[in-house]
PDB file of N, CA and C in Angstrom:
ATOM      1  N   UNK A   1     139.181  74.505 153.600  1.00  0.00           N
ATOM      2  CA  UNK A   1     140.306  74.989 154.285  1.00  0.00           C
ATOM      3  C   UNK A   1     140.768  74.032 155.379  1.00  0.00           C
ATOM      4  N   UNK A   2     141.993  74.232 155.734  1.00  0.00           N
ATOM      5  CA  UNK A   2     142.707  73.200 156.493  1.00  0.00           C
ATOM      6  C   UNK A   2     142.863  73.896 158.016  1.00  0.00           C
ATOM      7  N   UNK A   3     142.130  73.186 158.693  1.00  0.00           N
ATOM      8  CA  UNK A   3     142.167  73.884 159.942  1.00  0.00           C
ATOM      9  C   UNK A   3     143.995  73.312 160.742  1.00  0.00           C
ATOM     10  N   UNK A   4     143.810  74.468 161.563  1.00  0.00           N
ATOM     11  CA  UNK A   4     145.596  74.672 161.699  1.00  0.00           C
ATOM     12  C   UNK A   4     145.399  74.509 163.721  1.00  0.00           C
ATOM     13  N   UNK A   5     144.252  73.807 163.732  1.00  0.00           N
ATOM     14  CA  UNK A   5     144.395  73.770 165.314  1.00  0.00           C
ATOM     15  C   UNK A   5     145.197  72.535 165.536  1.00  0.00           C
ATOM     16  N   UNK A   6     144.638  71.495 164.996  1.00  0.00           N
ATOM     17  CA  UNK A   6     145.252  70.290 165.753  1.00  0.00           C
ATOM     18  C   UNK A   6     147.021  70.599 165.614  1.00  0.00           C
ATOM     19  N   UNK A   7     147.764  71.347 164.744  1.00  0.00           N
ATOM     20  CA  UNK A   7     149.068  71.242 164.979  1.00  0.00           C
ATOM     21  C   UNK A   7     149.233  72.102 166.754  1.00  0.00           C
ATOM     22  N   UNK A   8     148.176  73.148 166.691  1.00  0.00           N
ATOM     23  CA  UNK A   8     148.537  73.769 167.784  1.00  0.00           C
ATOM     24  C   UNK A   8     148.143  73.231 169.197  1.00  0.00           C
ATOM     25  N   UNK A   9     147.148  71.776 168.857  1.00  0.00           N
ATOM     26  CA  UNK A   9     146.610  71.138 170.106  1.00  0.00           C
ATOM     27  C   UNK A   9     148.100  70.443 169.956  1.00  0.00           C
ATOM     28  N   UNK A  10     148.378  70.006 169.011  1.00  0.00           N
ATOM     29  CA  UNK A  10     149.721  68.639 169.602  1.00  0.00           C
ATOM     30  C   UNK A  10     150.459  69.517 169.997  1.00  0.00           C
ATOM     31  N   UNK A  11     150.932  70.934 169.519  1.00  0.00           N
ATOM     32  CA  UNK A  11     152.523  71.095 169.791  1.00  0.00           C
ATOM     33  C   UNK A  11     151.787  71.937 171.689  1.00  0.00           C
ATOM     34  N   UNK A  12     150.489  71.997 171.919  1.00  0.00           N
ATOM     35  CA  UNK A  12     150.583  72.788 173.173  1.00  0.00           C
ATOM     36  C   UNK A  12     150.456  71.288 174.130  1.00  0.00           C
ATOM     37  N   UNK A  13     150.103  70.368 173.534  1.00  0.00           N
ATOM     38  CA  UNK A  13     150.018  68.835 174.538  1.00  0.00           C
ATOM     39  C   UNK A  13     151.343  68.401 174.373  1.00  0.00           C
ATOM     40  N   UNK A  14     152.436  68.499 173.467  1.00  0.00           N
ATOM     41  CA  UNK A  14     153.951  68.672 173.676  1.00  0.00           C
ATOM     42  C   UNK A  14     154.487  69.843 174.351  1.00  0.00           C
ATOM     43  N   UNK A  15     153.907  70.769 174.361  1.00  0.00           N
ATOM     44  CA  UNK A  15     154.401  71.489 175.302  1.00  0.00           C
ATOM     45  C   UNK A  15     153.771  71.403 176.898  1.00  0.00           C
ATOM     46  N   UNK A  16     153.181  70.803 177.206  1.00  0.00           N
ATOM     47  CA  UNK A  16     152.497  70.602 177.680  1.00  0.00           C
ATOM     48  C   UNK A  16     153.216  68.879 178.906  1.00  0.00           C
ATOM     49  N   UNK A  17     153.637  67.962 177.961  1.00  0.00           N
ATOM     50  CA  UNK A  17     154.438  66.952 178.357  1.00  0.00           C
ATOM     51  C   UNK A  17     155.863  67.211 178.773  1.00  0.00           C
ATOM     52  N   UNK A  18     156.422  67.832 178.108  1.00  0.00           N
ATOM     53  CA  UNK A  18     157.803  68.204 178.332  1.00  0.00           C
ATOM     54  C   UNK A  18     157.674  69.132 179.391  1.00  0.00           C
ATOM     55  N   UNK A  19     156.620  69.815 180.168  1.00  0.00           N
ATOM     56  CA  UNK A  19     156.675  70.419 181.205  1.00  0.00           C
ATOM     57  C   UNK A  19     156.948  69.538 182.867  1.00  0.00           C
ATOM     58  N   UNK A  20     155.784  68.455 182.440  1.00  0.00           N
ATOM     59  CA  UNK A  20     155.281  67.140 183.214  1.00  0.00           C
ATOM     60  C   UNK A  20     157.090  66.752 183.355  1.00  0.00           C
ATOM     61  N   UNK A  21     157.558  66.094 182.812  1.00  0.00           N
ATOM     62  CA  UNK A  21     158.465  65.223 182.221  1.00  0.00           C
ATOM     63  C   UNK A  21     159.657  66.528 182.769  1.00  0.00           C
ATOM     64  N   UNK A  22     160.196  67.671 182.642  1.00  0.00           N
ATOM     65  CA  UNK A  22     160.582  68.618 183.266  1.00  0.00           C
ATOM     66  C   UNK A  22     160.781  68.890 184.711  1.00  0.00           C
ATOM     67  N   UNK A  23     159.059  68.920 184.862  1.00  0.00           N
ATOM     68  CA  UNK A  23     158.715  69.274 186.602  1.00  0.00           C
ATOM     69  C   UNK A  23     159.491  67.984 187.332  1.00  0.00           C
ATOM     70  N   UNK A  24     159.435  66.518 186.674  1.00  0.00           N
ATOM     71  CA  UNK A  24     159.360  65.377 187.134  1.00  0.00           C
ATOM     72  C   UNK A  24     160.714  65.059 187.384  1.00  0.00           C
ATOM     73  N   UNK A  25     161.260  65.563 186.287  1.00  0.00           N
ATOM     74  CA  UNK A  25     162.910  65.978 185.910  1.00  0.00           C
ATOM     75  C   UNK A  25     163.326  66.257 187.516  1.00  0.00           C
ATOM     76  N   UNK A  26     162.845  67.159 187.337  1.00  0.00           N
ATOM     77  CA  UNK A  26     163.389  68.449 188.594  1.00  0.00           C
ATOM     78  C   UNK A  26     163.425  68.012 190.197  1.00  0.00           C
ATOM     79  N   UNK A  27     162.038  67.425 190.270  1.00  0.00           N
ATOM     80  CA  UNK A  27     161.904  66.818 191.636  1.00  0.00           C
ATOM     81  C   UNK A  27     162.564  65.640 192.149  1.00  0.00           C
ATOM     82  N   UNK A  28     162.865  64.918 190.750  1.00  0.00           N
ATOM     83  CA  UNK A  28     163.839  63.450 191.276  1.00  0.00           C
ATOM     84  C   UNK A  28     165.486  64.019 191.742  1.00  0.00           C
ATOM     85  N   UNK A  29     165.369  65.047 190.985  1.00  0.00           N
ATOM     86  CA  UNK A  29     166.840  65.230 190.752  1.00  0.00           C
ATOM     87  C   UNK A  29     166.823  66.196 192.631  1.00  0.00           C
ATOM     88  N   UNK A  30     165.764  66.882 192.870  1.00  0.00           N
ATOM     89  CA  UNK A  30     166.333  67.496 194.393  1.00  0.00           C
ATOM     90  C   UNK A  30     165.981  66.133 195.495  1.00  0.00           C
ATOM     91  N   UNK A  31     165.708  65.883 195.097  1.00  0.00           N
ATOM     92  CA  UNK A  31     165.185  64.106 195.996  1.00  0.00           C
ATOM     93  C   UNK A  31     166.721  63.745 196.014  1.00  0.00           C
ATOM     94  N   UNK A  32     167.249  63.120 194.944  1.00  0.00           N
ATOM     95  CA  UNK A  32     168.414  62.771 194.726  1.00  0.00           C
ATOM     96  C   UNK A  32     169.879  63.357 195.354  1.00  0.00           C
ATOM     97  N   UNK A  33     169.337  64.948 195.517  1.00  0.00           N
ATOM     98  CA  UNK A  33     170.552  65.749 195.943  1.00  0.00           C
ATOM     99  C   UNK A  33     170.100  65.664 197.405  1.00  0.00           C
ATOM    100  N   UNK A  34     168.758  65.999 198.027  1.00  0.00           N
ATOM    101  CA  UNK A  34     168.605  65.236 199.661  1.00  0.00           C
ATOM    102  C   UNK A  34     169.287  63.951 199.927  1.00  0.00           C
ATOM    103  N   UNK A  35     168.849  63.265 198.949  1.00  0.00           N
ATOM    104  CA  UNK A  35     169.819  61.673 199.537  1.00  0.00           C
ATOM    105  C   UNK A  35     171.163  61.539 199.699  1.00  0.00           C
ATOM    106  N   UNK A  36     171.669  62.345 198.677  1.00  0.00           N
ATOM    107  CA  UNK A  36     173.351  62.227 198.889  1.00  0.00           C
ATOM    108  C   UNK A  36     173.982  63.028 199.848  1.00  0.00           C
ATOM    109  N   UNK A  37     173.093  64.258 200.191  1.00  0.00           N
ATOM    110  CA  UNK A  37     173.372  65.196 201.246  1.00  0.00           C
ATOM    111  C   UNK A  37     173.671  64.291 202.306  1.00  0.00           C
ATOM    112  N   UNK A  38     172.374  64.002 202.862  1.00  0.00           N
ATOM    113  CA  UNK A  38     171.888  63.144 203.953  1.00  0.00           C
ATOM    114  C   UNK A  38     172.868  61.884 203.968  1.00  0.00           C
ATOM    115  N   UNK A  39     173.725  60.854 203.003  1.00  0.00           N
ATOM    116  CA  UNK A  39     174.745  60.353 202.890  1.00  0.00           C
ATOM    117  C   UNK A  39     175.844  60.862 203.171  1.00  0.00           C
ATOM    118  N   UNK A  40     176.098  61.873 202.908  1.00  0.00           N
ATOM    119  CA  UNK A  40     177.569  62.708 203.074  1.00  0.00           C
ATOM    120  C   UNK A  40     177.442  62.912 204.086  1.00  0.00           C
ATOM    121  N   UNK A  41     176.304  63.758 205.220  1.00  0.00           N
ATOM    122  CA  UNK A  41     176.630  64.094 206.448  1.00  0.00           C
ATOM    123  C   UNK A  41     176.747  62.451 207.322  1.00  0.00           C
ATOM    124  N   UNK A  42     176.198  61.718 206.904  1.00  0.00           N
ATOM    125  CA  UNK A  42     176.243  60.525 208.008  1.00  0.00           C
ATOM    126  C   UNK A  42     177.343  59.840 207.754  1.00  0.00           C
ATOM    127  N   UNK A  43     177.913  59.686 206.714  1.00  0.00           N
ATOM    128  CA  UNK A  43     179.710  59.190 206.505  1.00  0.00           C
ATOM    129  C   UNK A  43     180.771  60.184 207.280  1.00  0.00           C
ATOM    130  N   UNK A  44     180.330  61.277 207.048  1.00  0.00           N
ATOM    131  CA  UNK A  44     181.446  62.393 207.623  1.00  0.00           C
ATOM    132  C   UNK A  44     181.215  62.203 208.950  1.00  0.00           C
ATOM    133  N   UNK A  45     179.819  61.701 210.107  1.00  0.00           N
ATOM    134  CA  UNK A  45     179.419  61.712 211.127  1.00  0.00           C
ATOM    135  C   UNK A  45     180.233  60.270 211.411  1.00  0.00           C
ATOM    136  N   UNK A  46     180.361  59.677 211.106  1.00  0.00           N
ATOM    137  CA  UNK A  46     181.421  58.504 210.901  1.00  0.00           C
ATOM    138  C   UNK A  46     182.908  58.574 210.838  1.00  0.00           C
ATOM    139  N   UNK A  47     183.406  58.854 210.197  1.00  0.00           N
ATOM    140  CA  UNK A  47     184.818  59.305 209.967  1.00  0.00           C
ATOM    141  C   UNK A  47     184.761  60.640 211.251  1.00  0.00           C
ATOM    142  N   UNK A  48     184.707  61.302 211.464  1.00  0.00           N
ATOM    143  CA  UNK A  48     184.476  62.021 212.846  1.00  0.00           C
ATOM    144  C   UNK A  48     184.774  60.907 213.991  1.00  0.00           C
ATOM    145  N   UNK A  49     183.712  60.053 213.900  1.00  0.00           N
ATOM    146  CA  UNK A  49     183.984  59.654 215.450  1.00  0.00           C
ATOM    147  C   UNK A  49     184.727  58.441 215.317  1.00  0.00           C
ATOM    148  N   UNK A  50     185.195  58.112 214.237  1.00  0.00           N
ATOM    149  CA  UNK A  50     186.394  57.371 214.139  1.00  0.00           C
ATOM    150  C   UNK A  50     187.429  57.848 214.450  1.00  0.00           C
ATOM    151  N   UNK A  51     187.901  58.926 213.957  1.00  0.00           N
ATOM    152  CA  UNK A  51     188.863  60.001 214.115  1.00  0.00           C
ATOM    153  C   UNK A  51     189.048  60.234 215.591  1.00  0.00           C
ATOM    154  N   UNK A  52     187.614  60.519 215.941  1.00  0.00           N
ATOM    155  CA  UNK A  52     187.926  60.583 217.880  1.00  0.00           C
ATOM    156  C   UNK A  52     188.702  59.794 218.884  1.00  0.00           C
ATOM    157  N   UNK A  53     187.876  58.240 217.734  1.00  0.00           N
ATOM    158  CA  UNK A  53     188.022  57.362 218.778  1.00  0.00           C
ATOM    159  C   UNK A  53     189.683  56.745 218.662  1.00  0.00           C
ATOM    160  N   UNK A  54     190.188  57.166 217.404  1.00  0.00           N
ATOM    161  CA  UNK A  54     191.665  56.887 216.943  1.00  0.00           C
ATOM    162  C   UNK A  54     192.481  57.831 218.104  1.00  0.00           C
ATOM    163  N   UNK A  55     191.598  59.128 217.717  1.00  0.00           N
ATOM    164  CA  UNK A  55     192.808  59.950 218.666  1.00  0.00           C
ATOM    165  C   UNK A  55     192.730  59.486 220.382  1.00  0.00           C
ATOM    166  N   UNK A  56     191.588  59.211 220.665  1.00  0.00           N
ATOM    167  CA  UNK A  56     191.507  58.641 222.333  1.00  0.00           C
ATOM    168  C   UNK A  56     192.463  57.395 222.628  1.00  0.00           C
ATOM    169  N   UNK A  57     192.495  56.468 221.164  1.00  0.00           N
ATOM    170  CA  UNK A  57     193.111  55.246 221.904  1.00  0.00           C
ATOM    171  C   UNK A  57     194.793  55.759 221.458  1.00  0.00           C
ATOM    172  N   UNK A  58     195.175  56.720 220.507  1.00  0.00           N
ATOM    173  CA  UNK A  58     196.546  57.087 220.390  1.00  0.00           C
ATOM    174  C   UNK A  58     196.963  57.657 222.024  1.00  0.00           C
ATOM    175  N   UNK A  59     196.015  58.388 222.686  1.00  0.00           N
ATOM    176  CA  UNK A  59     196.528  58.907 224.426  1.00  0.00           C
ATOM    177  C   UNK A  59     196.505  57.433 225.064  1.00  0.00           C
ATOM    178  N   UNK A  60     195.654  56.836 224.989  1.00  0.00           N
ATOM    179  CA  UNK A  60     195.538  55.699 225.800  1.00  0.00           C
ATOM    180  C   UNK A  60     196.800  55.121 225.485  1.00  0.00           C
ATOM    181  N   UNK A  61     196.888  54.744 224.566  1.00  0.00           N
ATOM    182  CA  UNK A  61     198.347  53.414 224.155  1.00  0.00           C
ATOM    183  C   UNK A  61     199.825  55.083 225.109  1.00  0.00           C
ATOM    184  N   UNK A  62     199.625  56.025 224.116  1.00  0.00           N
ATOM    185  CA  UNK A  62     200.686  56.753 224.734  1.00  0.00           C
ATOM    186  C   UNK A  62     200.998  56.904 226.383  1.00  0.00           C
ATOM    187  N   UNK A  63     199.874  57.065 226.729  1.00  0.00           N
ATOM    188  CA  UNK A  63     199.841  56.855 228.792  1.00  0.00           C
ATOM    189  C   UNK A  63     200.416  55.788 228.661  1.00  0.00           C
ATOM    190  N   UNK A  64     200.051  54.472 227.771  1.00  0.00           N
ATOM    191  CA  UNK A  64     200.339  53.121 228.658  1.00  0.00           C
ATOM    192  C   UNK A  64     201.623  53.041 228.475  1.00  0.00           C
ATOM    193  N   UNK A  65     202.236  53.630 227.029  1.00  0.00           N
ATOM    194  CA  UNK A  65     203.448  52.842 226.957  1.00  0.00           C
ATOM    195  C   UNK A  65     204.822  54.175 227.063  1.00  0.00           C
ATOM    196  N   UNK A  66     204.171  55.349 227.917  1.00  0.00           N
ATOM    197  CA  UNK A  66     204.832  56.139 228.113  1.00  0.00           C
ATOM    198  C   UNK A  66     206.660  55.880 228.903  1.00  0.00           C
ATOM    199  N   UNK A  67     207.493  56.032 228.762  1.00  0.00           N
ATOM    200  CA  UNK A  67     208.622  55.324 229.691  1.00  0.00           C
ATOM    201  C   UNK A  67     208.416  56.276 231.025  1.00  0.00           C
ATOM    202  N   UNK A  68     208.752  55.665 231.843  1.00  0.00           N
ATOM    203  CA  UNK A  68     208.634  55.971 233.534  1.00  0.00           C
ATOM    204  C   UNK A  68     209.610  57.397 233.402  1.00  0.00           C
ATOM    205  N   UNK A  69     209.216  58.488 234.525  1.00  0.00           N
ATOM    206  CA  UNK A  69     210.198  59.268 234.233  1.00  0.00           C
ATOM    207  C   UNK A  69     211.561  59.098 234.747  1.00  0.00           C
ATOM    208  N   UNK A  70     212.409  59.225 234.106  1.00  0.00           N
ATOM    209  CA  UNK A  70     214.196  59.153 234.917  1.00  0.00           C
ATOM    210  C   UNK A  70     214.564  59.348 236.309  1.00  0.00           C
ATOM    211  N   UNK A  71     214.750  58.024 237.001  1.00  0.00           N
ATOM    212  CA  UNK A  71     214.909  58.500 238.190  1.00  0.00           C
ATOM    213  C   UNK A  71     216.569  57.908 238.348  1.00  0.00           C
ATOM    214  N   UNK A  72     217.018  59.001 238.967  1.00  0.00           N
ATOM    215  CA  UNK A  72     218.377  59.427 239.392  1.00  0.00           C
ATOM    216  C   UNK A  72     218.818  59.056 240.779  1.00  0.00           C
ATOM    217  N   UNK A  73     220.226  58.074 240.424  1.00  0.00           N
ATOM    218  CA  UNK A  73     220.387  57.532 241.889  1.00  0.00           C
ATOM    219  C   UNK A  73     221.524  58.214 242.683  1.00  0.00           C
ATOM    220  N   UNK A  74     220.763  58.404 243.915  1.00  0.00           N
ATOM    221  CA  UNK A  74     221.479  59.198 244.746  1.00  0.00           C
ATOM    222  C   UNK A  74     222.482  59.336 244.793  1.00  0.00           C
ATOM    223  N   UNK A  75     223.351  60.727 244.859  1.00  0.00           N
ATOM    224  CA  UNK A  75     224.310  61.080 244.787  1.00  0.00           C
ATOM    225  C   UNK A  75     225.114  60.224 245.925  1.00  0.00           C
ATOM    226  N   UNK A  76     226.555  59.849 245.271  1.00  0.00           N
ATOM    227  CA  UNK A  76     227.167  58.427 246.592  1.00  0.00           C
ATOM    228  C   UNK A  76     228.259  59.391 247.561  1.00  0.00           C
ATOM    229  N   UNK A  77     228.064  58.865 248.672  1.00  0.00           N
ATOM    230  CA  UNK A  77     228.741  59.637 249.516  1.00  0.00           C
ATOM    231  C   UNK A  77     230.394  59.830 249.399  1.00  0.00           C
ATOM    232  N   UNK A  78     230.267  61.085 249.470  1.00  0.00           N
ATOM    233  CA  UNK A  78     231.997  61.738 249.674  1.00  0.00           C
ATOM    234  C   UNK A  78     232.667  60.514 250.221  1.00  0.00           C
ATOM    235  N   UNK A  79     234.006  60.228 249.368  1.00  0.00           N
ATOM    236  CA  UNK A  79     234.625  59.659 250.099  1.00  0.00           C
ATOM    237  C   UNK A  79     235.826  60.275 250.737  1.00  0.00           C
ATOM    238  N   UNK A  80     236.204  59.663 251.924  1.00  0.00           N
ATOM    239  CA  UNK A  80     236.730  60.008 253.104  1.00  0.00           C
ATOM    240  C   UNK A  80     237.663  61.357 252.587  1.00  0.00           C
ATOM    241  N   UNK A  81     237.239  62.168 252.308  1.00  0.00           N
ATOM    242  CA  UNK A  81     238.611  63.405 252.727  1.00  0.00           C
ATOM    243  C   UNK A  81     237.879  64.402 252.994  1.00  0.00           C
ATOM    244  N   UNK A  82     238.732  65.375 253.126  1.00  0.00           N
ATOM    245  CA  UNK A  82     238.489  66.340 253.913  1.00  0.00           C
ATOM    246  C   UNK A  82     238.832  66.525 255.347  1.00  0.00           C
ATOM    247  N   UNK A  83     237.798  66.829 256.119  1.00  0.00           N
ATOM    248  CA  UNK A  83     238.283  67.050 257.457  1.00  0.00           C
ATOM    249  C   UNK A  83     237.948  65.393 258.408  1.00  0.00           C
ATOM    250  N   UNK A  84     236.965  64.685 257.576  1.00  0.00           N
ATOM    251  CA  UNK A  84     236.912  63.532 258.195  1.00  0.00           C
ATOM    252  C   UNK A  84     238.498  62.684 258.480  1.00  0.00           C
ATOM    253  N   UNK A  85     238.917  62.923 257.203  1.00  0.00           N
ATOM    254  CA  UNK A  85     240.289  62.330 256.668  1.00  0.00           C
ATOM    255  C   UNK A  85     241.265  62.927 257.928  1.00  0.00           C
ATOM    256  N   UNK A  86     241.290  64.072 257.637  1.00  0.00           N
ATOM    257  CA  UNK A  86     242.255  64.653 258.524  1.00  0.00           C
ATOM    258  C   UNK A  86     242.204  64.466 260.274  1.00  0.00           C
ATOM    259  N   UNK A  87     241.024  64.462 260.486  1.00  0.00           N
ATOM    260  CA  UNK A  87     240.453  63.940 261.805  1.00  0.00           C
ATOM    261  C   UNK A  87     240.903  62.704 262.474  1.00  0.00           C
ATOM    262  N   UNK A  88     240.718  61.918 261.253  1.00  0.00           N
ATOM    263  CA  UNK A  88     240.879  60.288 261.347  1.00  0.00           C
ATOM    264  C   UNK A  88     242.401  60.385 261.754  1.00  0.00           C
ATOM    265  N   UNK A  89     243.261  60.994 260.475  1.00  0.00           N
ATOM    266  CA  UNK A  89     244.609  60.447 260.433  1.00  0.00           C
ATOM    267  C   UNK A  89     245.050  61.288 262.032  1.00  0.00           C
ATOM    268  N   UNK A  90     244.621  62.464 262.639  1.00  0.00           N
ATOM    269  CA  UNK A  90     245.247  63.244 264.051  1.00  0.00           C
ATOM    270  C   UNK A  90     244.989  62.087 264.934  1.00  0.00           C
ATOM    271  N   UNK A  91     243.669  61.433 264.962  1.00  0.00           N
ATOM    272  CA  UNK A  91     243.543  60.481 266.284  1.00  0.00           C
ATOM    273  C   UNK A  91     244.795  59.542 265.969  1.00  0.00           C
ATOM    274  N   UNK A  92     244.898  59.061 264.755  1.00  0.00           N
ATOM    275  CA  UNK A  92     245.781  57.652 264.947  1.00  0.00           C
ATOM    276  C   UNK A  92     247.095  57.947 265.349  1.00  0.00           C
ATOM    277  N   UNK A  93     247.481  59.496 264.728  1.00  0.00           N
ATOM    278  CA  UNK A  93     248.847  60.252 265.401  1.00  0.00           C
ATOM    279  C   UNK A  93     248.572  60.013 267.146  1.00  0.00           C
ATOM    280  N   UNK A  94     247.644  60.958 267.550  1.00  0.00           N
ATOM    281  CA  UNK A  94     247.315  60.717 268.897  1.00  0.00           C
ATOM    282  C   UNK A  94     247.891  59.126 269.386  1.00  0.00           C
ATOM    283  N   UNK A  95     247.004  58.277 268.761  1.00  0.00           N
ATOM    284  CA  UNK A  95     246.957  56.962 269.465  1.00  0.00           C
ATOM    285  C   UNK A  95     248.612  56.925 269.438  1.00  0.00           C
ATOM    286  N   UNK A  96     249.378  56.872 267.964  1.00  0.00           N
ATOM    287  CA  UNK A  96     250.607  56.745 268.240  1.00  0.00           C
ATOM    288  C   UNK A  96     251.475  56.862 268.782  1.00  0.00           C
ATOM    289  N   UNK A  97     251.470  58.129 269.047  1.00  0.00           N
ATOM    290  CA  UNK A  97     252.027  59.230 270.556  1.00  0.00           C
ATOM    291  C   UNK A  97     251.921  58.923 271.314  1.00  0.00           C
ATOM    292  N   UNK A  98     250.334  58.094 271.778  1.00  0.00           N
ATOM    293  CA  UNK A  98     250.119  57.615 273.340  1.00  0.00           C
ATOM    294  C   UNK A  98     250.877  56.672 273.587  1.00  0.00           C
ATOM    295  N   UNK A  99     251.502  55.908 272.723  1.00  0.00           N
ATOM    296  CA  UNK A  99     251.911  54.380 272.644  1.00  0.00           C
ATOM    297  C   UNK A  99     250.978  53.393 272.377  1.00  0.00           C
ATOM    298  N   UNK A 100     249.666  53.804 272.051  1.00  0.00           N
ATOM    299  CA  UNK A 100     248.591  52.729 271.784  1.00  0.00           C
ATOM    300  C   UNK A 100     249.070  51.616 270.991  1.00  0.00           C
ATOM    301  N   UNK A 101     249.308  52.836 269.578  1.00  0.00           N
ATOM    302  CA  UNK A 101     250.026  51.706 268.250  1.00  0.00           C
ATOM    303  C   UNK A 101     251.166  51.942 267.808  1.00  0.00           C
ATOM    304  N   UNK A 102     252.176  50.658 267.537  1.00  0.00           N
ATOM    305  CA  UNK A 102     253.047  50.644 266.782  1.00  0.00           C
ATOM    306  C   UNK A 102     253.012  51.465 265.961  1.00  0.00           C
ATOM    307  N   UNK A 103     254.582  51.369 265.040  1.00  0.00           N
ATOM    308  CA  UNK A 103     254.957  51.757 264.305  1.00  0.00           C
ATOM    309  C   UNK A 103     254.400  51.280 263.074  1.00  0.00           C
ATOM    310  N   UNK A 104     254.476  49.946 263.081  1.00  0.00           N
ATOM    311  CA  UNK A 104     253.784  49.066 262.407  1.00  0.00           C
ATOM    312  C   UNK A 104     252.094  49.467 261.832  1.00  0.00           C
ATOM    313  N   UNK A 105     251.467  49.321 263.223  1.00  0.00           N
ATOM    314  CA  UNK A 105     250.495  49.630 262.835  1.00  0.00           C
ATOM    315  C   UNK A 105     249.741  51.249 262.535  1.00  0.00           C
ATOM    316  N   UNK A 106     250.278  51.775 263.196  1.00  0.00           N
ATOM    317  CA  UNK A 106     250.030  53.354 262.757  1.00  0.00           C
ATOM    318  C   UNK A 106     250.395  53.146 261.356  1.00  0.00           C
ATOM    319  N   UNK A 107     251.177  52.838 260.442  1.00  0.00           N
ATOM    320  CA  UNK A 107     252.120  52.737 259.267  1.00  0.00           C
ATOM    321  C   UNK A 107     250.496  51.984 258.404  1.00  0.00           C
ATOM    322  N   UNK A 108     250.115  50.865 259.077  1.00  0.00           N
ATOM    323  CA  UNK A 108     249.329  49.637 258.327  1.00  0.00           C
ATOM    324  C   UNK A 108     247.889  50.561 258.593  1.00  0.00           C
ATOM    325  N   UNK A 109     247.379  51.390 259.347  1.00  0.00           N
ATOM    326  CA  UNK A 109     246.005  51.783 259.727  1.00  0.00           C
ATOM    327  C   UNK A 109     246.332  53.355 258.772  1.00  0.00           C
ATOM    328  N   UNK A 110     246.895  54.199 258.845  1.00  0.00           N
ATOM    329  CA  UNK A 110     247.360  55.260 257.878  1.00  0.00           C
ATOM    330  C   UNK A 110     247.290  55.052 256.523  1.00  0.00           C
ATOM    331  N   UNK A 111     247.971  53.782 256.404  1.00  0.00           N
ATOM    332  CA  UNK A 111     247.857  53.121 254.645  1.00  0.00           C
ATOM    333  C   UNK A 111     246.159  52.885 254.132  1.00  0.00           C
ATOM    334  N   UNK A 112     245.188  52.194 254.772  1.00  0.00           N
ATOM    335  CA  UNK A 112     244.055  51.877 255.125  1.00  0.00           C
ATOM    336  C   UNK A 112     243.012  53.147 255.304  1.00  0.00           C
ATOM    337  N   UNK A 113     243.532  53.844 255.553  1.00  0.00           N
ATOM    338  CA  UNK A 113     242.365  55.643 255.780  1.00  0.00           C
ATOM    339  C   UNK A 113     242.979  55.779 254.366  1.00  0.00           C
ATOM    340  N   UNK A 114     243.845  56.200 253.760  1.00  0.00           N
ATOM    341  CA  UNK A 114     244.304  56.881 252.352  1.00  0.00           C
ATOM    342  C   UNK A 114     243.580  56.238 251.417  1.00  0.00           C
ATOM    343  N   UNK A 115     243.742  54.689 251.354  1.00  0.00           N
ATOM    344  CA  UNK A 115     243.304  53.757 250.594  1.00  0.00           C
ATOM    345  C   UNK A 115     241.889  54.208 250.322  1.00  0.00           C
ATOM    346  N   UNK A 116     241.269  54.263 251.318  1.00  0.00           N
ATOM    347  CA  UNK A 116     239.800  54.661 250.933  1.00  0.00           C
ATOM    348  C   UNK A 116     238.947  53.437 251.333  1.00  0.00           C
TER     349      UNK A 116
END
């Protein structure tokens, strides 16, 4: 009679390898998924503080090359009318009246207050 073990020693030492070869499978492959993990977080830890350091020097350049704020030049003074005007032109009447000034010149100093 034909003994029927040795098929069952090989196929349990094949079953037996393909476990090995399996287990071995298994452990490279979570090794493998630690490494790329551990890659991904330290690139992303990278691009992060690139990102920071982009956005710090975008404020920096923006402070530097911000334009000054608008400064507005003083409003220029009223010119002569109003009661200054009117003031002005009573004295030179006055003066005229007194006899100070001509005709002439009351005429030439009157022209000269209007003028501005």
């Amino acid at each position: 009679m034909l003994r029927r073990r040795r098929p069952l020693v090989r196929a349990a030492g094949v079953v037996a390898t393909t476990a090995v070869v399996a287990g071995t499978a298994g452990a490279v492959h979570h090794h493998q998924e630690q490494k790329y993990a551990q890659q991904n977080a330290a690139a992303q830890q990278q691009q992060d503080a690139a990102y920071q350091q982009g956005v710090a020097d975008a404020q920096a350049q923006q402070q530097q090359y911000a334009p000054p704020p608008p400064q507005y030049a003083p409003a220029p003074a009223p010119a002569a009318a109003g009661p200054d005007l009117t003031a002005q032109l009573q004295q030179l009447a006055q003066l005229h009246n007194a006899g100070v000034l001509s005709d002439e010149e009351f005429a030439a100093a009157k022209q000269k207050l209007l003028a501005g």
